[in-house]
Protein backbone atom coordinates (compact mmCIF):
# COMPACT_ATOMS: atom_id res chain seq x y z
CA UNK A 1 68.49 -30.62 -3.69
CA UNK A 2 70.82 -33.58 -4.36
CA UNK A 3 73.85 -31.93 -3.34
CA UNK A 4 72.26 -30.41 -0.18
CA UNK A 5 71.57 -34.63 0.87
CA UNK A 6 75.01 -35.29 -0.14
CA UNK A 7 76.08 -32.35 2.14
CA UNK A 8 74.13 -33.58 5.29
CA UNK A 9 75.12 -36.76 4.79
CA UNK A 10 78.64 -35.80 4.75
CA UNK A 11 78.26 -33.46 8.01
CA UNK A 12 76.31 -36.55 9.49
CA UNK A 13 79.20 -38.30 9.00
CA UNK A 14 82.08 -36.14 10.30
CA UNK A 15 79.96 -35.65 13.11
CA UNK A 16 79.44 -39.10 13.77
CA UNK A 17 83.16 -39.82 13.43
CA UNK A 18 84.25 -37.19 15.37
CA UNK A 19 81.86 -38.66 18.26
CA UNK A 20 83.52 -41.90 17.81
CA UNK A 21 86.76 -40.28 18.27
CA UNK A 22 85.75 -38.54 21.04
CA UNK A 23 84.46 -41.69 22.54
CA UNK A 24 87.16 -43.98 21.85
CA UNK A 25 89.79 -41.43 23.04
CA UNK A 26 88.44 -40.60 26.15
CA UNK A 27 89.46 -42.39 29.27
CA UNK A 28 86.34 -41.44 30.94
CA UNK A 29 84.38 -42.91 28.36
CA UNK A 30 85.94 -46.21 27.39
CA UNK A 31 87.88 -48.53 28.92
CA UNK A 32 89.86 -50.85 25.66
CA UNK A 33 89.72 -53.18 28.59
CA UNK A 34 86.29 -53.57 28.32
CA UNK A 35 86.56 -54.23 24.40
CA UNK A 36 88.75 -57.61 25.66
CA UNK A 37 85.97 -58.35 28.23
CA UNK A 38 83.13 -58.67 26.27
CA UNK A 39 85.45 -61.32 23.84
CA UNK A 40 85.57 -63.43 26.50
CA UNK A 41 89.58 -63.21 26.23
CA UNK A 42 92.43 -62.32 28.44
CA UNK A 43 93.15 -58.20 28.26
CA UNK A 44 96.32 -58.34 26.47
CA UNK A 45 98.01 -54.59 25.15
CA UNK A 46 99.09 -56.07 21.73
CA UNK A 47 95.76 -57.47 21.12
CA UNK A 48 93.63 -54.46 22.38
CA UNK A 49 96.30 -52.03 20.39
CA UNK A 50 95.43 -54.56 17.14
CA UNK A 51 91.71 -53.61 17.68
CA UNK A 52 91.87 -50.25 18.26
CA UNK A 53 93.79 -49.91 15.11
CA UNK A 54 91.31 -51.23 13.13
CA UNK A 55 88.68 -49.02 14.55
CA UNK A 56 90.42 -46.53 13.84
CA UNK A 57 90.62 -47.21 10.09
CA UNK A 58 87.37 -47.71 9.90
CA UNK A 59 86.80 -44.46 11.77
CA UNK A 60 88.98 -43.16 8.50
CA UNK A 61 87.05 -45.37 6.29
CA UNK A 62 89.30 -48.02 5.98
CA UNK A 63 87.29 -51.23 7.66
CA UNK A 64 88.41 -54.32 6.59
CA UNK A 65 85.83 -56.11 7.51
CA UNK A 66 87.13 -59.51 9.73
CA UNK A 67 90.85 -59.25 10.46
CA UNK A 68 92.69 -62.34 10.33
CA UNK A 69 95.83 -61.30 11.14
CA UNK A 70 94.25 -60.56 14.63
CA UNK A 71 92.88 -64.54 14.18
CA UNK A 72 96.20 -65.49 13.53
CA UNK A 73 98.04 -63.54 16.85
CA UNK A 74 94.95 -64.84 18.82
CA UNK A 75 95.57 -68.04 18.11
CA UNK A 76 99.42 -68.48 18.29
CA UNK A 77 98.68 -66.71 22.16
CA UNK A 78 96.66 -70.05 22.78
CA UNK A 79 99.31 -72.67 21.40
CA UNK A 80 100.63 -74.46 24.17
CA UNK A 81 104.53 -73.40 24.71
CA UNK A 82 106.07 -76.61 24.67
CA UNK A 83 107.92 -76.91 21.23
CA UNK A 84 109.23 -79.99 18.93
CA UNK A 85 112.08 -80.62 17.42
CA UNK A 86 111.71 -81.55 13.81
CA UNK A 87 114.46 -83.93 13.59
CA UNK A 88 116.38 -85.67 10.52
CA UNK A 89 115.51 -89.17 12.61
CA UNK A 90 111.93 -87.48 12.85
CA UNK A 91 111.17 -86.76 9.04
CA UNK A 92 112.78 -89.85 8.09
CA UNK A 93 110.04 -91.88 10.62
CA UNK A 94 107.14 -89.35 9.33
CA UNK A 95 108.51 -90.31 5.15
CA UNK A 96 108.56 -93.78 6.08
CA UNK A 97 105.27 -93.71 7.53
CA UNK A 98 103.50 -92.51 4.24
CA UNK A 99 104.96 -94.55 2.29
CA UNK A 100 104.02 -97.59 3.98
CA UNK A 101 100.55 -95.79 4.05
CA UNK A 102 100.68 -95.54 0.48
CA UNK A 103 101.53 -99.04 -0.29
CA UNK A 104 98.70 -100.49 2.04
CA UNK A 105 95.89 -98.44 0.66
CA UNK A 106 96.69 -99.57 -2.55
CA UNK A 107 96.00 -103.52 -1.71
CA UNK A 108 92.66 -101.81 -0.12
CA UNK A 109 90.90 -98.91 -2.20
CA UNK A 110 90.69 -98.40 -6.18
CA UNK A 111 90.92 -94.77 -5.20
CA UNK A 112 94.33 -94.19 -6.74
CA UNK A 113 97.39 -92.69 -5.62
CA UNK A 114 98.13 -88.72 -6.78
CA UNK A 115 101.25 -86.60 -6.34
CA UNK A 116 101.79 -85.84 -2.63
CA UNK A 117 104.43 -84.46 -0.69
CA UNK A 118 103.39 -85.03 3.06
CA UNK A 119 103.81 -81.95 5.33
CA UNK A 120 104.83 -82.77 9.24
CA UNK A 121 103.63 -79.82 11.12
CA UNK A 122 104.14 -78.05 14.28
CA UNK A 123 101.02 -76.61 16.28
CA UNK A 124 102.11 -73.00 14.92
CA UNK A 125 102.47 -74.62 11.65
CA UNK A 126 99.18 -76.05 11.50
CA UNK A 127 97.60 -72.90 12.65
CA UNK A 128 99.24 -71.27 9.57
CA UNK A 129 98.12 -73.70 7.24
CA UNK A 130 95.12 -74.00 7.99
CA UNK A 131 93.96 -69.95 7.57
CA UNK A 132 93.03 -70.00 4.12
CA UNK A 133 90.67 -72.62 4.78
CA UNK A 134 89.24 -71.05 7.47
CA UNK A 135 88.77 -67.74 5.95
CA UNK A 136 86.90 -69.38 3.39
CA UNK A 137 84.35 -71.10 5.37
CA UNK A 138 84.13 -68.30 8.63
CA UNK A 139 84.27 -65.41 6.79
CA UNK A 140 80.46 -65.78 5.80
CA UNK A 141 79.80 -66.70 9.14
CA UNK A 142 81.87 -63.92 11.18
CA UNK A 143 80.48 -61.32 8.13
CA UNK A 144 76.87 -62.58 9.12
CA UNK A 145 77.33 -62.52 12.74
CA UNK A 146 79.26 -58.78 12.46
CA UNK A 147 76.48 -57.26 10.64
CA UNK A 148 73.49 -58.49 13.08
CA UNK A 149 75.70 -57.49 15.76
CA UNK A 150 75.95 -53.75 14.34
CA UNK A 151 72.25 -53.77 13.30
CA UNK A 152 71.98 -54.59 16.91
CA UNK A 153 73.99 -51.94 18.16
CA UNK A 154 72.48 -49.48 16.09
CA UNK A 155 69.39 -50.04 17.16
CA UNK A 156 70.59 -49.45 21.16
CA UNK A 157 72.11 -45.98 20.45
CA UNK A 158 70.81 -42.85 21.70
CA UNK A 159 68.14 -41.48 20.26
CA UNK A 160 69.80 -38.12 19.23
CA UNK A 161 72.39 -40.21 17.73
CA UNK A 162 70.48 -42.94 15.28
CA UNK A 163 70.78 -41.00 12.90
CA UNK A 164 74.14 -40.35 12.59
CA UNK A 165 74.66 -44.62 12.99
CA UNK A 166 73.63 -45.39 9.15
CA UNK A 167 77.04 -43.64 7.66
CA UNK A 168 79.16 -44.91 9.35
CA UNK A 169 78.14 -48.47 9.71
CA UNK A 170 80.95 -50.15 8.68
CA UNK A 171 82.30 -49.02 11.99
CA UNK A 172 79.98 -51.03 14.19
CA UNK A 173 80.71 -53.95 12.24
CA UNK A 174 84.03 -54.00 12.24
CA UNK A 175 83.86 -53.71 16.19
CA UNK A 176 81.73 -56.88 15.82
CA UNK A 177 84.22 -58.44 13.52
CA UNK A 178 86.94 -57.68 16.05
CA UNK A 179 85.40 -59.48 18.72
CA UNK A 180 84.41 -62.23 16.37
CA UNK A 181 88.08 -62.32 15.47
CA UNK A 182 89.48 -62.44 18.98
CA UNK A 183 86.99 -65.36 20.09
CA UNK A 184 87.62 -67.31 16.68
CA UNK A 185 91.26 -66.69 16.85
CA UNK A 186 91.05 -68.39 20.66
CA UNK A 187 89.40 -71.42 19.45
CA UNK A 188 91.17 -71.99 16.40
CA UNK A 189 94.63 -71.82 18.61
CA UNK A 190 92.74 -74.90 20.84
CA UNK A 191 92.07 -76.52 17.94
CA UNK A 192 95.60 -76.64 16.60
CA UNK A 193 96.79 -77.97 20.32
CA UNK A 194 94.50 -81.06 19.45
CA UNK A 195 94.70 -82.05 16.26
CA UNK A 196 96.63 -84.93 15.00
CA UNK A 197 96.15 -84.28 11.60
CA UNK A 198 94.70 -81.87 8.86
CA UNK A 199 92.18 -83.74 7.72
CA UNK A 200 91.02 -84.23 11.14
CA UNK A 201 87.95 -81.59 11.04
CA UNK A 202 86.61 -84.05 8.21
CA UNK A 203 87.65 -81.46 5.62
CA UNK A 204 92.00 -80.91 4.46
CA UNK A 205 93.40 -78.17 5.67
CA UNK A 206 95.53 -78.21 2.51
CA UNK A 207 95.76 -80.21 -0.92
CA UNK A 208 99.13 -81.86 1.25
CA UNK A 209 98.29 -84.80 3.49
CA UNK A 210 100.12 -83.65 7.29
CA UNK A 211 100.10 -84.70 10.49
CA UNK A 212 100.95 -82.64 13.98
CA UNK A 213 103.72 -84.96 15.38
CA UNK A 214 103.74 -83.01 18.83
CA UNK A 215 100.03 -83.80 19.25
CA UNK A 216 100.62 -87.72 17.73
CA UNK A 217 103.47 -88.12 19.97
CA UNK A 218 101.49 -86.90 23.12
CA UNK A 219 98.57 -89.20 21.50
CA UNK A 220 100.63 -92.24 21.78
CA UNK A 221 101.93 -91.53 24.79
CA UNK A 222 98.89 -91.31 26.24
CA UNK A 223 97.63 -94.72 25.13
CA UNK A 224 100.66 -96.41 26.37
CA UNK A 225 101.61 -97.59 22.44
CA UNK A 226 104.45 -97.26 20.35
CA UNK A 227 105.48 -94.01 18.35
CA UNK A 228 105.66 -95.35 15.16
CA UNK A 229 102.80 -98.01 14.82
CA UNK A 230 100.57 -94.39 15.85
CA UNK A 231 102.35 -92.42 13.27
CA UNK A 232 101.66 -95.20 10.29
CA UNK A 233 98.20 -95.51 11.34
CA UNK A 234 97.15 -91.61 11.01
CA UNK A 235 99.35 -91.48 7.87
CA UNK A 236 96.55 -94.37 6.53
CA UNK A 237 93.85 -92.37 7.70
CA UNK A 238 95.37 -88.86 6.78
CA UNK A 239 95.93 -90.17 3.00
CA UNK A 240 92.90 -91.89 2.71
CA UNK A 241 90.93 -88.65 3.20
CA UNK A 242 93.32 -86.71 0.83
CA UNK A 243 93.05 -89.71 -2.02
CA UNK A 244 89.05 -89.42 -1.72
CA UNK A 245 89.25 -85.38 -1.80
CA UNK A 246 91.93 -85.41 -4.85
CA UNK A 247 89.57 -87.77 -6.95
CA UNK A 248 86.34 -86.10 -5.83
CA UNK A 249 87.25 -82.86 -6.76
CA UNK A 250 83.42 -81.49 -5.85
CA UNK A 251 83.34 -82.92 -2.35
CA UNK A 252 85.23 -80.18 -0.37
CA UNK A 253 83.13 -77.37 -2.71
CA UNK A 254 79.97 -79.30 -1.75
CA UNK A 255 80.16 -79.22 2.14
CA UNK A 256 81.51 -75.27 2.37
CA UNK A 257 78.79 -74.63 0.20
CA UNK A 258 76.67 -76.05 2.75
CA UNK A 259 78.42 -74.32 5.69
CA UNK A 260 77.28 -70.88 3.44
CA UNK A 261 73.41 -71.96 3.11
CA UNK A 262 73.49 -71.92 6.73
CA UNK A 263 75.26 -68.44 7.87
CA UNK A 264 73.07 -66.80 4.69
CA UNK A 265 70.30 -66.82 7.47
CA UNK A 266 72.16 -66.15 10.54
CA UNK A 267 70.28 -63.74 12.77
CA UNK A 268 70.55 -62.42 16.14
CA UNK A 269 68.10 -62.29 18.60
CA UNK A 270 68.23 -58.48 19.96
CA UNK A 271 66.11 -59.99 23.22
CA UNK A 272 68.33 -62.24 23.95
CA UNK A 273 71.65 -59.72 23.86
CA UNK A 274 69.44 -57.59 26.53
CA UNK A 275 68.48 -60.75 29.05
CA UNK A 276 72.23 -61.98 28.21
CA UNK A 277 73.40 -58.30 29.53
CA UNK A 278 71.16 -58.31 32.29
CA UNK A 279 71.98 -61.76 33.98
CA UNK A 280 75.78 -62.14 32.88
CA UNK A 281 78.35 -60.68 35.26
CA UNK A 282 80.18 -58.23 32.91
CA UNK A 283 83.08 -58.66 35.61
CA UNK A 284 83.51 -62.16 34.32
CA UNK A 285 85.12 -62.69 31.18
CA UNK A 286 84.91 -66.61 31.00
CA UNK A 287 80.76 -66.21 31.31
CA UNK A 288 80.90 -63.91 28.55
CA UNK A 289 83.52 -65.80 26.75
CA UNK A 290 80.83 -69.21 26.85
CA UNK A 291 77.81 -66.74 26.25
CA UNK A 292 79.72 -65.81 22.78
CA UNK A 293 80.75 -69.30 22.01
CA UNK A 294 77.90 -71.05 22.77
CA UNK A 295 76.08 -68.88 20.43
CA UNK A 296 73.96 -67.91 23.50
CA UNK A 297 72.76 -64.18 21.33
CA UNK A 298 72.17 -65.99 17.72
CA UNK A 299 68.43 -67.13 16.96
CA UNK A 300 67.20 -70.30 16.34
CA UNK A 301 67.76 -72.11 13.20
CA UNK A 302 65.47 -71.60 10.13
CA UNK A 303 64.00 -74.84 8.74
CA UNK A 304 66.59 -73.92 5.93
CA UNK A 305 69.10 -73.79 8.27
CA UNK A 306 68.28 -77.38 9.63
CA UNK A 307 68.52 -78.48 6.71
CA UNK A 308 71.86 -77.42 6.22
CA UNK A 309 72.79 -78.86 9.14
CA UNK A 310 71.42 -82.05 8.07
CA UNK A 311 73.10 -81.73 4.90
CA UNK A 312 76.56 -80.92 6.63
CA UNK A 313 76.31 -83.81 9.36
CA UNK A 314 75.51 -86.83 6.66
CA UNK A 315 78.29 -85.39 4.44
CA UNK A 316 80.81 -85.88 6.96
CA UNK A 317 79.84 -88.71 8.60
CA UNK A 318 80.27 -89.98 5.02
CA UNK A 319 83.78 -89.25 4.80
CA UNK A 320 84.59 -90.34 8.30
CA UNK A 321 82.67 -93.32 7.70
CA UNK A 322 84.79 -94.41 4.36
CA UNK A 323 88.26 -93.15 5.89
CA UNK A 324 87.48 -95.78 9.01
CA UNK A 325 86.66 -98.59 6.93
CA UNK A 326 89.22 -97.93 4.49
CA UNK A 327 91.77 -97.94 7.52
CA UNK A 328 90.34 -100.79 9.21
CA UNK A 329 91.23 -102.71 6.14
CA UNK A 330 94.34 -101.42 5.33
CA UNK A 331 95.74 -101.36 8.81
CA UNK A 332 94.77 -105.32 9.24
CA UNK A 333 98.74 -106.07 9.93
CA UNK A 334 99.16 -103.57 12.69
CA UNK A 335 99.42 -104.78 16.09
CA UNK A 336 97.63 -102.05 17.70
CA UNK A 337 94.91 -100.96 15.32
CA UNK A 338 92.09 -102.31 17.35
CA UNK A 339 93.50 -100.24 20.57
CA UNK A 340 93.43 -96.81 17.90
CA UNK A 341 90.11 -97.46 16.04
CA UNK A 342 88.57 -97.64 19.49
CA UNK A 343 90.72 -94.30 20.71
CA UNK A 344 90.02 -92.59 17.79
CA UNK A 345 85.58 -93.67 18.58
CA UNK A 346 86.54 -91.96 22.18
CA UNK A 347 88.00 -88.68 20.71
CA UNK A 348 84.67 -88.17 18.59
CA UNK A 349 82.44 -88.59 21.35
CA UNK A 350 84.40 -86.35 23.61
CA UNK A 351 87.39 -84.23 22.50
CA UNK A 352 86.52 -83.92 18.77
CA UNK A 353 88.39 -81.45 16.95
CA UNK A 354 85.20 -81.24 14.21
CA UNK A 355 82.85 -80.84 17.04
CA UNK A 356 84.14 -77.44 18.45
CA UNK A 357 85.03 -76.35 14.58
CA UNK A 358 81.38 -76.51 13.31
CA UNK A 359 79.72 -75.97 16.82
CA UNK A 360 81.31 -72.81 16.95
CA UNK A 361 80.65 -71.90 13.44
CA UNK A 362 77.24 -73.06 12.98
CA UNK A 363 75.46 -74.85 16.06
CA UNK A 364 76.43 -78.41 14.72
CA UNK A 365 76.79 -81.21 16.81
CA UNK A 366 78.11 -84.15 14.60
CA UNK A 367 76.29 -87.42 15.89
CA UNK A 368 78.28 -90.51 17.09
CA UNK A 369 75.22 -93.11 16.38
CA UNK A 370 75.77 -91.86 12.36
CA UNK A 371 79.46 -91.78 12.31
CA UNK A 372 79.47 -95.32 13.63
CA UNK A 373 76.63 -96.32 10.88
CA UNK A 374 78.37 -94.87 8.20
CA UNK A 375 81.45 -97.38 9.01
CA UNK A 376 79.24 -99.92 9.09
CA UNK A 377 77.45 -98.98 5.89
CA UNK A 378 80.81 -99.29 3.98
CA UNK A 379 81.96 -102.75 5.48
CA UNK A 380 78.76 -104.09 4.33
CA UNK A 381 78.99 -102.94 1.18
CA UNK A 382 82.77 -103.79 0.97
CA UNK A 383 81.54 -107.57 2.35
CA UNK A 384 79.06 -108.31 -0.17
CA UNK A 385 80.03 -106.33 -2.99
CA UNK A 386 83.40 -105.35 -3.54
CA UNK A 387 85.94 -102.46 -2.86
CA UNK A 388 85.14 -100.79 -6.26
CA UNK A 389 81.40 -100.57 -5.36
CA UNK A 390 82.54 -99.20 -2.07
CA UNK A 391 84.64 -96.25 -3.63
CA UNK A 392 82.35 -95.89 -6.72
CA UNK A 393 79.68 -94.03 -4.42
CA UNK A 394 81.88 -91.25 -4.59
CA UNK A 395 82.26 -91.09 -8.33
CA UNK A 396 79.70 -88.06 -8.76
CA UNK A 397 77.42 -86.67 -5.24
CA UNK A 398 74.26 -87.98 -6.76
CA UNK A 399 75.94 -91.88 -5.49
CA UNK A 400 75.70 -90.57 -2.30
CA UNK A 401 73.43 -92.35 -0.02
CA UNK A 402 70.88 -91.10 1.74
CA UNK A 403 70.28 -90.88 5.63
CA UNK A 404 67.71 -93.79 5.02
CA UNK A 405 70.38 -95.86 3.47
CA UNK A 406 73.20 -95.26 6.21
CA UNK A 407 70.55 -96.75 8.23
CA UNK A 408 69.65 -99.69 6.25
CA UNK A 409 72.68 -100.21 4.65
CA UNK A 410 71.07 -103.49 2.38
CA UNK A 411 68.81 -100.62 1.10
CA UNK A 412 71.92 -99.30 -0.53
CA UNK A 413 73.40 -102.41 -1.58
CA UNK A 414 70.17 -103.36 -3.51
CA UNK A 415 70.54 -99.96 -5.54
CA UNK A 416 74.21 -100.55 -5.96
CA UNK A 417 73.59 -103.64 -7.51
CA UNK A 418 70.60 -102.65 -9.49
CA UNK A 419 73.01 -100.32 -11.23
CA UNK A 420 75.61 -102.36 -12.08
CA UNK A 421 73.11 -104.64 -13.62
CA UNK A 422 71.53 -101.95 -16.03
CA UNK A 423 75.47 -100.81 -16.72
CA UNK A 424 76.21 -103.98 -17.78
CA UNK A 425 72.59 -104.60 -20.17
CA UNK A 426 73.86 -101.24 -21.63
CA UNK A 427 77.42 -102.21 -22.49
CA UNK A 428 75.92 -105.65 -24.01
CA UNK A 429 73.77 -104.05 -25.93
CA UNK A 430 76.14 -101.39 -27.14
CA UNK A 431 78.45 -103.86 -28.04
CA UNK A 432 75.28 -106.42 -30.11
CA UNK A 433 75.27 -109.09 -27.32
């Protein structure tokens, strides 16, 4: 009996494939420009060959699940053409800049200095080295999103055919993976036209503090100020962030562990992908292309989910927080760091790297009000305790304070102090006082 179930399955499956290769290869049938419409992206041969390829091993059995080399050709398509020159005059500016970086957050942090060799990027450059990252916090997400999407599609196939859908799953989702690929691979190309830094998303691109000098040089242009005063004060902010992630060695762990909570419940609402094909114009890629990005077709968040969310939004308006007042202080001798601290408000509010990152991946929208209480909550501290009680909250993530305390930052201060007093009853009675 049991090898008569493996032998339908089998025939289920050949027949099912064959379909598919029916279907695929037929002109009549389907259009690969069609594939490129519903992503939302430009029809483009290489790309559409790319996904066809990969249907076609999983057709074989050979899905891969999300491909991220297609990510990576997506996104180098978006980069904007205009190239740098990485100079000798250039690298010597972009050395000279983290070092005087280095030598003003010492007067400023007890967060110490740790090996570093500072990487000066180019928009392809950050693109590549950024992708491990990447895959580590998407993957959940775009393996989430591809298997609701194939559930999905599943559940719309002929009748004669559902069936023959269960083998040969892995198929459906690595069509949804494709597209997922495509539309991630767009936005992560955007992102890397943007960016001044890799540590801008609130998390390091890499254990090596960089900065995209095409991007700070179009910055500073832009704000009318000098080249090199710009460069020095992202190199503060840039090595600030990688000194606090290098001593708290459970911070970057804590918020992608966060960012997985969330796309653990990721569902898609099968209603909504039927009024979404109903009332979009299918003839319009850059509808589509929102309706995907937006996350028109995913459900609502779960209470879990929110609290995620929450989790994820007070965690990084805790490290933006720090990294501002940190600079603020460190930055006191440079003419133009009250022009920057106020551009660098603006981009948050409306061209923030972080924003489109975690909106696309998860529906976050990081909150200006916090990010500017968070800065606060640190000066105070800084003001009427001392530096060392300022970077101490990031000894170990129960320090961290709480949404209440952001708020009312004396809240925070009162437990601060409260601590160091019953530290120091313990080391006088330890040592007979």
């Amino acid at each position: 009996m049991e090898g008569g179930r493996m032998s339908d399955e089998n025939r289920d499956r050949d027949e099912f494939q064959e379909f598919l290769r029916k279907f695929f290869s037929s002109s009549q049938n389907f259009n690969p420009e069609d594939l490129a419409n519903q992503a939302g992206l430009p029809i483009d041969p290489a790309n559409l060959g790319m996904i066809m390829e990969q249907l076609q091993r999983a057709i074989a059995g050979q899905g891969e699940g999300i491909n991220w080399k297609l990510v990576e050709t997506q996104a180098k398509k978006e980069l904007d053409s205009q190239k740098v020159e990485l100079s000798d005059e250039l690298q010597q500016s972009f050395n000279q800049a983290f070092n005087t970086a280095s030598l003003w957050l010492d007067e400023v942090t007890s967060i110490g200095q740790f090996e570093y060799n500072p990487l000066m990027l180019t928009r392809q450059g950050w693109v590549l080295e950024s992708l491990d990252l990447f895959k580590e916090i998407a993957e959940p997400v775009a393996t989430k999103l591809a298997e609701a999407l194939a559930e999905n599609l599943k559940e719309s196939l002929p009748e004669e055919l559902s069936q023959l859908a269960g083998p040969a799953s892995n198929i459906l989702k690595t069509a949804g993976g494709s597209l997922f690929a495509m539309q991630f691979g767009q936005s992560l190309g955007q992102l890397a036209n943007q960016s001044l830094s890799g540590g801008e998303i609130g998390i390091p691109i890499s254990d090596r503090p960089s900065l995209s000098v095409k991007n700070v040089e179009e910055f500073a242009q832009g704000l009318g100020l000098d080249f090199e005063e710009v460069l020095i004060y992202l190199a503060v902010r840039e090595l600030a962030l990688q000194r606090l992630f290098a001593q708290s060695g459970w911070l970057k762990d804590r918020v992608i562990n966060q960012i997985l909570e969330y796309s653990q419940e990721i569902s898609i609402d099968t209603e909504k992908i039927n009024s979404l094909a109903e009332d979009l114009d299918l003839t319009n890629p850059v509808e589509i292309q929102e309706a995907i990005s937006t996350g028109a077709f995913i459900n609502e968040p779960t209470e879990a989910q929110k609290i995620a969310q929450d989790r994820i939004r007070i965690n990084l308006a805790l490290i933006e927080g720090w990294v501002d007042a940190v600079t603020e202080k460190a930055t006191e001798r440079l003419p133009s760091r009250v022009a920057l601290g106020e551009s660098i408000l603006r981009r948050r509010v409306s061209d923030n790297p972080s924003q489109k990152l975690f909106g696309t991946l998860i529906g976050l929208q990081l909150q200006p009000k916090m990010l500017r209480e968070t800065s606060a909550m640190f000066r105070a501290v800084q003001q009427k305790l001392t530096m060392e009680a300022r970077d101490e909250i990031w000894l170990h993530p129960d320090q961290l304070p709480s949404e209440e305390e952001i708020q009312n930052p004396e809240l925070l201060i009162k437990r601060l102090s409260e601590d160091k007093d019953d530290l120091d009853a313990e080391l006088r009675g330890l040592l007979g006082d």
